[in-house]
C-alpha atoms as a PDB file:
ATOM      1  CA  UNK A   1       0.834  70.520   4.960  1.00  0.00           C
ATOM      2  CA  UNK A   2      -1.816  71.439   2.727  1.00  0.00           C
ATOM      3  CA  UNK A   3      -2.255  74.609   3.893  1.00  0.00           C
ATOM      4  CA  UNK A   4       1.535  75.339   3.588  1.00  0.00           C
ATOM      5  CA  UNK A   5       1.305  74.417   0.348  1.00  0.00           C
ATOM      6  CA  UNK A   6      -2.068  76.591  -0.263  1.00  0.00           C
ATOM      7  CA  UNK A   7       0.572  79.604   0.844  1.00  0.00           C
ATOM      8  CA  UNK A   8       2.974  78.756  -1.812  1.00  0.00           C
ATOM      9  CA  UNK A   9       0.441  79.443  -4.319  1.00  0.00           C
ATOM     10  CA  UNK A  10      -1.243  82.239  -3.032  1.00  0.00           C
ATOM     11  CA  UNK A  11       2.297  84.165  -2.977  1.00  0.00           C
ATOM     12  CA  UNK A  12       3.409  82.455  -5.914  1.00  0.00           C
ATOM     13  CA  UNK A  13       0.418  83.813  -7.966  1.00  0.00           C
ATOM     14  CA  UNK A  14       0.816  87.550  -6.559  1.00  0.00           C
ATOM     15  CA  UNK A  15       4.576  87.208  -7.848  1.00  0.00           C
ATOM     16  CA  UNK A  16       5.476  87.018  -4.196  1.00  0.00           C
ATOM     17  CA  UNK A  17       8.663  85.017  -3.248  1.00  0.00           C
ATOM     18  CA  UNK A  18       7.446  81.702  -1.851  1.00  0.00           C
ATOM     19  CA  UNK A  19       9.976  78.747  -1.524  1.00  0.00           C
ATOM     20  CA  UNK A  20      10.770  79.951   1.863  1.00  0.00           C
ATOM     21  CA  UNK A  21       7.491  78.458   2.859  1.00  0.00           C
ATOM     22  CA  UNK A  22       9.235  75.079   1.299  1.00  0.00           C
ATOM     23  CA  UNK A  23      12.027  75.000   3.919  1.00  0.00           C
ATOM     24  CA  UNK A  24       9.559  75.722   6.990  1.00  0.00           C
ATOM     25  CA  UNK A  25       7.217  72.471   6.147  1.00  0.00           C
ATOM     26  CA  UNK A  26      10.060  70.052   5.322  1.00  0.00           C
ATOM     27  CA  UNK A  27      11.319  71.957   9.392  1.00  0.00           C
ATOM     28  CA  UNK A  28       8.303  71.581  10.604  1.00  0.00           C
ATOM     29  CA  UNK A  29       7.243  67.930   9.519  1.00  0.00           C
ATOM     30  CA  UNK A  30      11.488  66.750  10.113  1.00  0.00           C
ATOM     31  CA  UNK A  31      11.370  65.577   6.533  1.00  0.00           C
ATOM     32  CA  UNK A  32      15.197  65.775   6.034  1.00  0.00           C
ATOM     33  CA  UNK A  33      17.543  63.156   5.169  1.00  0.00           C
ATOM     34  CA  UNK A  34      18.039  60.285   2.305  1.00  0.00           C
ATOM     35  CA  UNK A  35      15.236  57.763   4.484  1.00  0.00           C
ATOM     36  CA  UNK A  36      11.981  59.687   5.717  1.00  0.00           C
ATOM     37  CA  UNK A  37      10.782  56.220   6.736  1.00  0.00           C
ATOM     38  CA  UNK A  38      11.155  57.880  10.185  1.00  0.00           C
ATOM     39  CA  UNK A  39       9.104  60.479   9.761  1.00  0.00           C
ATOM     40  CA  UNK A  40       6.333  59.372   7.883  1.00  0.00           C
ATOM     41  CA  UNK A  41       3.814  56.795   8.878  1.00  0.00           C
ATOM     42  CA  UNK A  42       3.510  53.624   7.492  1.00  0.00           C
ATOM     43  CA  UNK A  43       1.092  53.739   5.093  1.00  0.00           C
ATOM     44  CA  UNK A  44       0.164  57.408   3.457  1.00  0.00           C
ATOM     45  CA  UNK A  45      -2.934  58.220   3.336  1.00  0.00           C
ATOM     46  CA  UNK A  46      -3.799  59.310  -0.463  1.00  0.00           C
ATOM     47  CA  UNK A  47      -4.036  63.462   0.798  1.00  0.00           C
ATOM     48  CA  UNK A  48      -0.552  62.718   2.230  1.00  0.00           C
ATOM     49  CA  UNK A  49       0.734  61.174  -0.633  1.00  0.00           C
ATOM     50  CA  UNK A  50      -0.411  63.810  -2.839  1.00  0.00           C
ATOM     51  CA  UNK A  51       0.705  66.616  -0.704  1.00  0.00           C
ATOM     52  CA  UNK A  52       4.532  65.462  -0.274  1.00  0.00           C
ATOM     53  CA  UNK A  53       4.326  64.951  -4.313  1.00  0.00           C
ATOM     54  CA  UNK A  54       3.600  68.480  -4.646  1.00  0.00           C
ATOM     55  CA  UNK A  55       5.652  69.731  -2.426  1.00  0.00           C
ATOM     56  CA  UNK A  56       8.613  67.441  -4.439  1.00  0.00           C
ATOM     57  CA  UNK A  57       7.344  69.111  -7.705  1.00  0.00           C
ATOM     58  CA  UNK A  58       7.467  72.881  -6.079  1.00  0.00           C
ATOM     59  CA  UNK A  59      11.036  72.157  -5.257  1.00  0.00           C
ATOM     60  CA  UNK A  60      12.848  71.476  -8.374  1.00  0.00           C
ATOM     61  CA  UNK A  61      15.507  72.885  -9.074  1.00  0.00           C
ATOM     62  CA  UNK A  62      14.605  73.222 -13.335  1.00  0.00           C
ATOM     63  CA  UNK A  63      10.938  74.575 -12.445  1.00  0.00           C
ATOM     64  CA  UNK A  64      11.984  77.959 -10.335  1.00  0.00           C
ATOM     65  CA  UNK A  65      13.769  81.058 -11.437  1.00  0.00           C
ATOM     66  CA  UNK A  66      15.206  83.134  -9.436  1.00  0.00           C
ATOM     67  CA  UNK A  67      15.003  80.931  -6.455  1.00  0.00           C
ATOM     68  CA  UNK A  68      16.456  82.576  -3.073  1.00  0.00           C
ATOM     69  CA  UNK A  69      16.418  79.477  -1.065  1.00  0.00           C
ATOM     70  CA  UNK A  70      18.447  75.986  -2.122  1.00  0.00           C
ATOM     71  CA  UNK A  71      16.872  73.184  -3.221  1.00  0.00           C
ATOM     72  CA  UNK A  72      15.808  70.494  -0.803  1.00  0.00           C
ATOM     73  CA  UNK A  73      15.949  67.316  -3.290  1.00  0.00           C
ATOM     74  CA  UNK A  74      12.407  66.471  -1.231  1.00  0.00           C
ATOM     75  CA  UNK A  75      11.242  64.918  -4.704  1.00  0.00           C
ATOM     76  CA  UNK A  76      14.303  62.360  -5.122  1.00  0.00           C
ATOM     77  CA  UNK A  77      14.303  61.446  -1.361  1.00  0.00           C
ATOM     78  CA  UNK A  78      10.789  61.079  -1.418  1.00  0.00           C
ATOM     79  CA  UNK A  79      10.716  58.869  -4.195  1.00  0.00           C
ATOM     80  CA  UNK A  80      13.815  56.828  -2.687  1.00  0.00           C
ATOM     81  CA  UNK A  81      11.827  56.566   0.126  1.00  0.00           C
ATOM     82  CA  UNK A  82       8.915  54.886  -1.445  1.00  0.00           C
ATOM     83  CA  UNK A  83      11.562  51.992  -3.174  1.00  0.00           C
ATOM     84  CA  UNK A  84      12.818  51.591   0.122  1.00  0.00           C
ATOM     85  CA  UNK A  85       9.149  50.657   0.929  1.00  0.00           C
ATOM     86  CA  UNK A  86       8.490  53.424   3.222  1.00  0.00           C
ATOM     87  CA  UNK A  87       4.795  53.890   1.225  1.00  0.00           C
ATOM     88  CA  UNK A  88       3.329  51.255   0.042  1.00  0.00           C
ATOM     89  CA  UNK A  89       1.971  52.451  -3.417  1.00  0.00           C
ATOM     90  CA  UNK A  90       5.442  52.674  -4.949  1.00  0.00           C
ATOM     91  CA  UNK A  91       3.606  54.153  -8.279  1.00  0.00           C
ATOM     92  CA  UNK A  92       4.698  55.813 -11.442  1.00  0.00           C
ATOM     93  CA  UNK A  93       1.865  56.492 -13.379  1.00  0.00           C
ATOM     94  CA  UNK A  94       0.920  60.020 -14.140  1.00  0.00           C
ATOM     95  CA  UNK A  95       1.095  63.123 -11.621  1.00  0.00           C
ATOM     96  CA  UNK A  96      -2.287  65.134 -11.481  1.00  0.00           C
ATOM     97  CA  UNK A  97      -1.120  68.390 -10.372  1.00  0.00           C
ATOM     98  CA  UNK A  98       1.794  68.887 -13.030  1.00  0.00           C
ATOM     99  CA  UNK A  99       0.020  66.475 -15.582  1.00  0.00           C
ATOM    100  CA  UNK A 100       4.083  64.252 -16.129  1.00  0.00           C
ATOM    101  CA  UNK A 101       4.529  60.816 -15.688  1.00  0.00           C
ATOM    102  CA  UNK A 102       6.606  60.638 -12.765  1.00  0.00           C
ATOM    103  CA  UNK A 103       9.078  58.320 -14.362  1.00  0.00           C
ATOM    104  CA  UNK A 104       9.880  61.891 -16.229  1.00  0.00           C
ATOM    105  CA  UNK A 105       9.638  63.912 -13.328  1.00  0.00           C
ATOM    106  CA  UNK A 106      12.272  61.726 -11.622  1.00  0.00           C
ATOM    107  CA  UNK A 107      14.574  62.863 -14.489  1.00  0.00           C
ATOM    108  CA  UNK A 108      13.606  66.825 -13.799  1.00  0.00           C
ATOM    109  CA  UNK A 109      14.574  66.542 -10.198  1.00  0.00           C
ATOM    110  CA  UNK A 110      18.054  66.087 -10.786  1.00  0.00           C
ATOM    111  CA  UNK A 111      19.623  69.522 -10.375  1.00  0.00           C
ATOM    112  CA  UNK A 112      23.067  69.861 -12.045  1.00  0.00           C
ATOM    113  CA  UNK A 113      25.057  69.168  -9.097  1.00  0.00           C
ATOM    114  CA  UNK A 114      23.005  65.920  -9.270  1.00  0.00           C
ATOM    115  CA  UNK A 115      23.541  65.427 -13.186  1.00  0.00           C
ATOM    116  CA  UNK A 116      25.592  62.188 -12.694  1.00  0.00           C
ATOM    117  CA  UNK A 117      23.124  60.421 -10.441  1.00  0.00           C
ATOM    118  CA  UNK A 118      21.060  60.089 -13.842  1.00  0.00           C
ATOM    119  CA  UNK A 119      22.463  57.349 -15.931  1.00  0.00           C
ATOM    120  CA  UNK A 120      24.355  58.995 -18.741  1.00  0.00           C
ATOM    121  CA  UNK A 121      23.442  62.791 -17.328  1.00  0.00           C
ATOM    122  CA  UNK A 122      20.173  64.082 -17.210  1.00  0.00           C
ATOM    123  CA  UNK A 123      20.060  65.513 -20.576  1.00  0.00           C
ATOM    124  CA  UNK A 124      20.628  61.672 -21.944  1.00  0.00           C
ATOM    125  CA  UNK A 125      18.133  60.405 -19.766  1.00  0.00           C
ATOM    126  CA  UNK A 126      15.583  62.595 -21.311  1.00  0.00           C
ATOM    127  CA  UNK A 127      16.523  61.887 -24.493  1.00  0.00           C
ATOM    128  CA  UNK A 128      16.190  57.613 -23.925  1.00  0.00           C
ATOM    129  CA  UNK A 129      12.934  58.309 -21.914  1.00  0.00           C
ATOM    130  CA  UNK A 130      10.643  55.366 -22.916  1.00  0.00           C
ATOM    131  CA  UNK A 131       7.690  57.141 -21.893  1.00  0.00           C
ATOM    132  CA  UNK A 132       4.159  56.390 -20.662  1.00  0.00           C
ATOM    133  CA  UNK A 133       0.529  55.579 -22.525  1.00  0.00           C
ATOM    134  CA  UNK A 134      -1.764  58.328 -22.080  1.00  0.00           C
ATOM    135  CA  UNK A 135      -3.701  60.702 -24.841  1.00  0.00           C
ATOM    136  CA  UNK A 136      -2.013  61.603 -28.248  1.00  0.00           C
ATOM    137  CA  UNK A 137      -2.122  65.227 -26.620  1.00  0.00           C
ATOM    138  CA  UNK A 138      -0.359  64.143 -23.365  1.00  0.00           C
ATOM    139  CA  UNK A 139       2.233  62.542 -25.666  1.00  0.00           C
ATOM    140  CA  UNK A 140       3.087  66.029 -27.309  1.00  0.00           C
ATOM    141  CA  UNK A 141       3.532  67.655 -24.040  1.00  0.00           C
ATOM    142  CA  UNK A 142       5.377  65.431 -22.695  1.00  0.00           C
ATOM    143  CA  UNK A 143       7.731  65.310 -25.521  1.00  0.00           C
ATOM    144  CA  UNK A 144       7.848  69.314 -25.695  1.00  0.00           C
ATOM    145  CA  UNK A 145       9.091  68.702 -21.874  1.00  0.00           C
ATOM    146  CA  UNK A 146      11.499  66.127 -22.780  1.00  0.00           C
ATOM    147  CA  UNK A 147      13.182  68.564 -25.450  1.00  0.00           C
ATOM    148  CA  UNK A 148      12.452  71.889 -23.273  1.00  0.00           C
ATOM    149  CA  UNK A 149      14.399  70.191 -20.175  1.00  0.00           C
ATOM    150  CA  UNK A 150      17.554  69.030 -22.435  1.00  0.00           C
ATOM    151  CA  UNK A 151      18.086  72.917 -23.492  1.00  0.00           C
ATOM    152  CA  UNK A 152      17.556  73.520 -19.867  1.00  0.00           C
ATOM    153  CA  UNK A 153      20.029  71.705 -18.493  1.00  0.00           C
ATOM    154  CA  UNK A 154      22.246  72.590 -21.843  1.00  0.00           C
ATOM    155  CA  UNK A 155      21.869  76.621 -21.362  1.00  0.00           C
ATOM    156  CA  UNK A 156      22.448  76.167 -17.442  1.00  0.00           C
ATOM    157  CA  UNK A 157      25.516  74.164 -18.131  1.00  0.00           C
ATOM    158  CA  UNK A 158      26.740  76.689 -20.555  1.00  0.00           C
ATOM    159  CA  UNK A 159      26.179  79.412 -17.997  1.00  0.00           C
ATOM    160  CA  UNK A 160      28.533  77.500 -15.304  1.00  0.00           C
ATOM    161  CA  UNK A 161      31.148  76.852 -18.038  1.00  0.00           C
ATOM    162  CA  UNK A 162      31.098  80.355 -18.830  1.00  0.00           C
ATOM    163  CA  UNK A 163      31.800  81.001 -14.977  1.00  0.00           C
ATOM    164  CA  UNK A 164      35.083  78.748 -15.220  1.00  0.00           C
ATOM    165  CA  UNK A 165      32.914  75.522 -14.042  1.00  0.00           C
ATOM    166  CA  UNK A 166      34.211  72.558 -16.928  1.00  0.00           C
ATOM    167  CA  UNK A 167      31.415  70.279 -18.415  1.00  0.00           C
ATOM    168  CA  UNK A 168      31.463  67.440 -21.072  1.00  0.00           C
ATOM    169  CA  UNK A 169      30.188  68.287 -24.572  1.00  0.00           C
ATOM    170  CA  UNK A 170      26.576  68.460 -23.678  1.00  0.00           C
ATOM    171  CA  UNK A 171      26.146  66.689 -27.574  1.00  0.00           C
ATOM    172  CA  UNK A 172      27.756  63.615 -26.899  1.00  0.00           C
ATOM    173  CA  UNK A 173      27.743  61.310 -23.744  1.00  0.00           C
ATOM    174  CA  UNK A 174      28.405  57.659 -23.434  1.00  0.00           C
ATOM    175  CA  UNK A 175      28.941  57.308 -27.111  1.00  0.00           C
ATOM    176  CA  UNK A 176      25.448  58.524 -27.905  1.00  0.00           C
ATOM    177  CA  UNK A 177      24.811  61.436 -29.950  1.00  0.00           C
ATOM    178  CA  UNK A 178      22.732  63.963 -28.776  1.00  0.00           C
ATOM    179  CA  UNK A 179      20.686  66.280 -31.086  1.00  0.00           C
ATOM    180  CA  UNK A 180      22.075  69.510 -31.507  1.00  0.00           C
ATOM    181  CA  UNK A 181      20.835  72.949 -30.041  1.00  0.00           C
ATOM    182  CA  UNK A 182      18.596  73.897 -33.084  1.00  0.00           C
ATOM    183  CA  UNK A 183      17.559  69.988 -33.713  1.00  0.00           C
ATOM    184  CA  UNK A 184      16.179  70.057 -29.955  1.00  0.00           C
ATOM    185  CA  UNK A 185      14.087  73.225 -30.827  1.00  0.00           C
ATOM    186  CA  UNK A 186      12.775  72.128 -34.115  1.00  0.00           C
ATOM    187  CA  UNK A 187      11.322  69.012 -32.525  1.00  0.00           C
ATOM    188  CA  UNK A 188      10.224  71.421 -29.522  1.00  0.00           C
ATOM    189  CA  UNK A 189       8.263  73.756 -31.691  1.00  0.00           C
ATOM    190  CA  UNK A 190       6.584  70.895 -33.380  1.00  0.00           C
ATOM    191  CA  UNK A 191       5.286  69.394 -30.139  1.00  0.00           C
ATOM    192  CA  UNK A 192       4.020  72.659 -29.329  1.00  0.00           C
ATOM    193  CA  UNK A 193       2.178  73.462 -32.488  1.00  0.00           C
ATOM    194  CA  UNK A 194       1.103  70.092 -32.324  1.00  0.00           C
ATOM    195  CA  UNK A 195      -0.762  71.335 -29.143  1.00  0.00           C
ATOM    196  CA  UNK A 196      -2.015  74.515 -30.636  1.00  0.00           C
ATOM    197  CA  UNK A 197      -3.729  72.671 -33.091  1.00  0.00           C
ATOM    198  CA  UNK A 198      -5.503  69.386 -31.540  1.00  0.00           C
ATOM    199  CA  UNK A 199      -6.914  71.449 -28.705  1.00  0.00           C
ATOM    200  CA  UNK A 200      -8.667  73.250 -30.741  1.00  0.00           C
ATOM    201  CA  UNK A 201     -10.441  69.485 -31.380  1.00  0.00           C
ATOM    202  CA  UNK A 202     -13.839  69.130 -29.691  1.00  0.00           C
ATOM    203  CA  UNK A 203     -12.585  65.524 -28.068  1.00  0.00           C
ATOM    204  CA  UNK A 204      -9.663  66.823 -26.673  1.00  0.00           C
ATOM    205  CA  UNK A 205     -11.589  69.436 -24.555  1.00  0.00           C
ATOM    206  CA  UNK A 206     -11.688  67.654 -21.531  1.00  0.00           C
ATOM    207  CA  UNK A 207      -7.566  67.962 -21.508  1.00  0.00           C
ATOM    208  CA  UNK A 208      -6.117  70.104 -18.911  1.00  0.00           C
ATOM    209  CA  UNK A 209      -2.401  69.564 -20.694  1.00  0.00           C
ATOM    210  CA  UNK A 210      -2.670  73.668 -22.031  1.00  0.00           C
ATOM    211  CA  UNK A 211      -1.512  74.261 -18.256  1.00  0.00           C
ATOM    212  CA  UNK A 212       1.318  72.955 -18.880  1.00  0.00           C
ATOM    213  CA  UNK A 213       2.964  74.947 -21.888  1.00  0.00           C
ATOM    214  CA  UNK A 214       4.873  77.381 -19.504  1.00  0.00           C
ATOM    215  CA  UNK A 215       8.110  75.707 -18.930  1.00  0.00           C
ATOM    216  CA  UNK A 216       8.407  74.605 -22.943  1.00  0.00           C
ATOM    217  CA  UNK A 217       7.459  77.718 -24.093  1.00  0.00           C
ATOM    218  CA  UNK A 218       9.939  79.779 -21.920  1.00  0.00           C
ATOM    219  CA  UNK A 219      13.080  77.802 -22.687  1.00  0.00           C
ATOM    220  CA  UNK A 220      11.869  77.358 -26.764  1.00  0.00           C
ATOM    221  CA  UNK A 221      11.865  81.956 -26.046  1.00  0.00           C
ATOM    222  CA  UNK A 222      15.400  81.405 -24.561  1.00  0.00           C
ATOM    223  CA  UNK A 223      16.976  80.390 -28.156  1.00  0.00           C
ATOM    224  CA  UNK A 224      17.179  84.120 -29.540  1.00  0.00           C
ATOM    225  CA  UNK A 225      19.424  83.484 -32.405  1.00  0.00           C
ATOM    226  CA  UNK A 226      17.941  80.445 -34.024  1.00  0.00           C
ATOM    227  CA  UNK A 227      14.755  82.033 -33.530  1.00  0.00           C
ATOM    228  CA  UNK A 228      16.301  85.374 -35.273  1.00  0.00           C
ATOM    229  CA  UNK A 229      17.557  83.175 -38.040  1.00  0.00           C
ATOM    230  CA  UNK A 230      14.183  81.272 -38.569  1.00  0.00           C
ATOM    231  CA  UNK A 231      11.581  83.884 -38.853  1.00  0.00           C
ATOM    232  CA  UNK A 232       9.119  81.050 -39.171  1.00  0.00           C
ATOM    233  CA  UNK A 233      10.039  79.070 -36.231  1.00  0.00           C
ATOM    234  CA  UNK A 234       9.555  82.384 -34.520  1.00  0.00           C
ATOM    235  CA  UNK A 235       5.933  83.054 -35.450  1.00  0.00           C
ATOM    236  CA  UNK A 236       4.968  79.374 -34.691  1.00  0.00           C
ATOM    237  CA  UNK A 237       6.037  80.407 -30.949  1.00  0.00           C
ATOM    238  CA  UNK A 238       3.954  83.321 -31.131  1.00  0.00           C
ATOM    239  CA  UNK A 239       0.978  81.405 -32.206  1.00  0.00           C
ATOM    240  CA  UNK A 240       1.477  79.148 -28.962  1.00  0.00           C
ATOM    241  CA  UNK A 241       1.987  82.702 -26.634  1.00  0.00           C
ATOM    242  CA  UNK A 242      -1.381  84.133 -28.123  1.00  0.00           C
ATOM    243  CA  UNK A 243      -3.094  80.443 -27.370  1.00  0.00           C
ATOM    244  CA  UNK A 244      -2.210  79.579 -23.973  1.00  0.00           C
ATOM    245  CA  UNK A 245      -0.009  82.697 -22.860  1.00  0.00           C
ATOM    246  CA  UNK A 246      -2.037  86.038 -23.444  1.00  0.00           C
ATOM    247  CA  UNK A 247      -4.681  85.608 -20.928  1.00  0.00           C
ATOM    248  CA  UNK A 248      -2.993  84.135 -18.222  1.00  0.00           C
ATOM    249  CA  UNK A 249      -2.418  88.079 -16.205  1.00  0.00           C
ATOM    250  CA  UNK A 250      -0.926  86.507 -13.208  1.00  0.00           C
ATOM    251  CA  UNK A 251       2.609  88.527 -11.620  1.00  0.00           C
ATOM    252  CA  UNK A 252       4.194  84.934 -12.148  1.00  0.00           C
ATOM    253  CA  UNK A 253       3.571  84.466 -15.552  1.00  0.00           C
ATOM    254  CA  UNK A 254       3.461  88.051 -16.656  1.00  0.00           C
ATOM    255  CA  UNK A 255       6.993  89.390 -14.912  1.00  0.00           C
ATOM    256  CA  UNK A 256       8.597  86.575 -16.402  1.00  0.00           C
ATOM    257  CA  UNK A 257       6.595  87.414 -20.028  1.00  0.00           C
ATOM    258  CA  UNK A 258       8.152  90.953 -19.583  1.00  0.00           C
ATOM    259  CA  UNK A 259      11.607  90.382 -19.488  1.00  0.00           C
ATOM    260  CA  UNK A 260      11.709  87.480 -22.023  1.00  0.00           C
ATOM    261  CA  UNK A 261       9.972  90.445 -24.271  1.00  0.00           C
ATOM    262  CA  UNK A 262      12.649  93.040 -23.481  1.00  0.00           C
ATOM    263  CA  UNK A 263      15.511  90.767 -24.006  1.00  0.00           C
ATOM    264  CA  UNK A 264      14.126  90.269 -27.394  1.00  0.00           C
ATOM    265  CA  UNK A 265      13.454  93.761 -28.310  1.00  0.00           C
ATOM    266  CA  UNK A 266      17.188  94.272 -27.151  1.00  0.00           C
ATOM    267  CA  UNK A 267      18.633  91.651 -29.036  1.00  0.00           C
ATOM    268  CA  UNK A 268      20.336  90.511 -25.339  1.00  0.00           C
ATOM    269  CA  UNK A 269      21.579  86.752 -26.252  1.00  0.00           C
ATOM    270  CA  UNK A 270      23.136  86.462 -22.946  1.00  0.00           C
ATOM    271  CA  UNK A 271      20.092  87.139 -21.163  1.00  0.00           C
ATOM    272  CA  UNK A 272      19.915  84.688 -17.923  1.00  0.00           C
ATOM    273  CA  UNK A 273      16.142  84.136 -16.890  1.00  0.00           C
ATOM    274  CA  UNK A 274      16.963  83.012 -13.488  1.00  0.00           C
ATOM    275  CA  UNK A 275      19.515  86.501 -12.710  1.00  0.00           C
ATOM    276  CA  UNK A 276      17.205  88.293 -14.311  1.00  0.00           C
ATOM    277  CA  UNK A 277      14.009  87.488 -12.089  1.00  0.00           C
ATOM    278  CA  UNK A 278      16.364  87.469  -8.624  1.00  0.00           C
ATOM    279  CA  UNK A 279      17.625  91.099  -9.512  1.00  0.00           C
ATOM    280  CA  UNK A 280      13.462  92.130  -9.202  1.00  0.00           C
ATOM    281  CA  UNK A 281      12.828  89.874  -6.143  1.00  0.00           C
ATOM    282  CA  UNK A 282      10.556  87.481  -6.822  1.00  0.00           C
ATOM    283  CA  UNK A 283      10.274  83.856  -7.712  1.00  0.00           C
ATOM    284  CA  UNK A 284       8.709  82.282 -10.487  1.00  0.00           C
ATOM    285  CA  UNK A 285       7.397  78.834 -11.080  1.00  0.00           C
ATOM    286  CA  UNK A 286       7.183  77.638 -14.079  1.00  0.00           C
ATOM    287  CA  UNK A 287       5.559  73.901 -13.512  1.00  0.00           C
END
């Protein structure tokens, strides 16, 4: 499994499509259905553990655009598996490779045809999250995740509504109130800058959490015409691309880079991140 997962990166770095590599391991191990009890052994080893976590995280639906393959749900099964007590540990607690408490990432996983397995929708769970303890910088990211994946799951609803599939009002559910569009991103932009500026702190360079700006800072790019309307807001953003953005020269963070670029330049608020990276075959991960 490791090695299938060593594959996804490789291809995944060279901006090469990879998720079809996700279906042949979940084949090849019979990891399909609501109970893997079956297939897995009794007690995971920790390698095993870690392995079926990534491949969980690799198949989210929120974390891949342009995806060619559908989404396997391994991360919810998986996790359903280990309350079922098919693996002992049973854990929350933080996930190395992604750097999220999994109690969040169990929020992520639900795709929108999923929404209403979350209490509330997904977008309200995210919002209630009680959180985890960790470093004050793990607490920003996390937050700039929290707010990132509720205009996520707002702009992808918007995008089925548009295509004659009927949602709620994504601002109010259950009574609550949600924060609105340019609330979200205000709060966003602060977690971010937040970042920018306390790892620049000597203490805080042991951190890895800078690997995980990606996903916040592409769906904070998506919100052209607040951003046109708040020049400021705008160059905060840029700060965080020059930080933790510039240097990364990788296809999958580049191609991506690109086209957010050109939409801007075009003045394209329609653009749709996930059509847009399918019509130029490739895939792009952004966990």
């Amino acid at each position: 499994m490791g090695a299938g997962l060593l594959v996804c990166t490789l291809s995944l770095l060279q901006g090469l499509p990879w998720t079809s590599h996700l279906i042949c391991m979940v084949d090849l191990y019979k990891l399909h259905g609501g109970d893997l009890r079956g297939s897995l052994p009794p007690a995971l080893d920790a390698y095993t553990h870690h392995c079926l976590e990534v491949l969980g995280i690799m198949d989210m639906p929120l974390f891949v655009l342009g995806r060619k393959t559908p989404c396997l749900s391994f991360w919810r099964r998986f996790r359903a598996t280990q309350r079922l007590g098919g693996d002992n540990r049973n854990d929350d607690g933080i996930e190395p490779v992604s750097g999220l408490p999994r109690t969040l990432l169990d929020i992520f996983a639900c795709s929108l045809e999923e929404d209403h397995d979350c209490e509330g929708g997904a977008e309200t769970a995210l919002w209630l999250w009680g959180g985890e303890e960790g470093e004050f910088m793990q607490l920003h990211l996390w937050d700039a995740w929290r707010y990132a994946g509720m205009l996520d799951y707002r702009r992808r609803k918007s995008i089925r509504a548009e295509s004659g599939i009927s949602f709620s009002d994504p601002t109010t559910s259950n009574r609550l109130t949600l924060p609105t569009t340019e609330q979200l991103l205000c709060r966003l932009l602060a977690s971010l800058d937040a970042l920018r500026l306390g790892l620049e702190m000597p203490e805080t360079g042991h951190l890895l959490v800078a690997n995980g700006m990606f996903y916040p800072y592409v769906n904070a790019s998506l919100e052209y015409e607040i951003l046109r309307s708040r020049p400021a807001w705008r160059l905060s953003l840029d700060r965080v691309h020059d930080k933790f953005l510039r240097e990364d020269k990788t296809p999958n963070t580049q191609v991506l880079l690109q086209a957010l670029h050109s939409s801007w330049q075009r003045g394209d608020t329609s653009f749709d991140p996930g059509d847009a990276m399918r019509s130029q075959g490739v895939e792009i991960a952004l966990f």
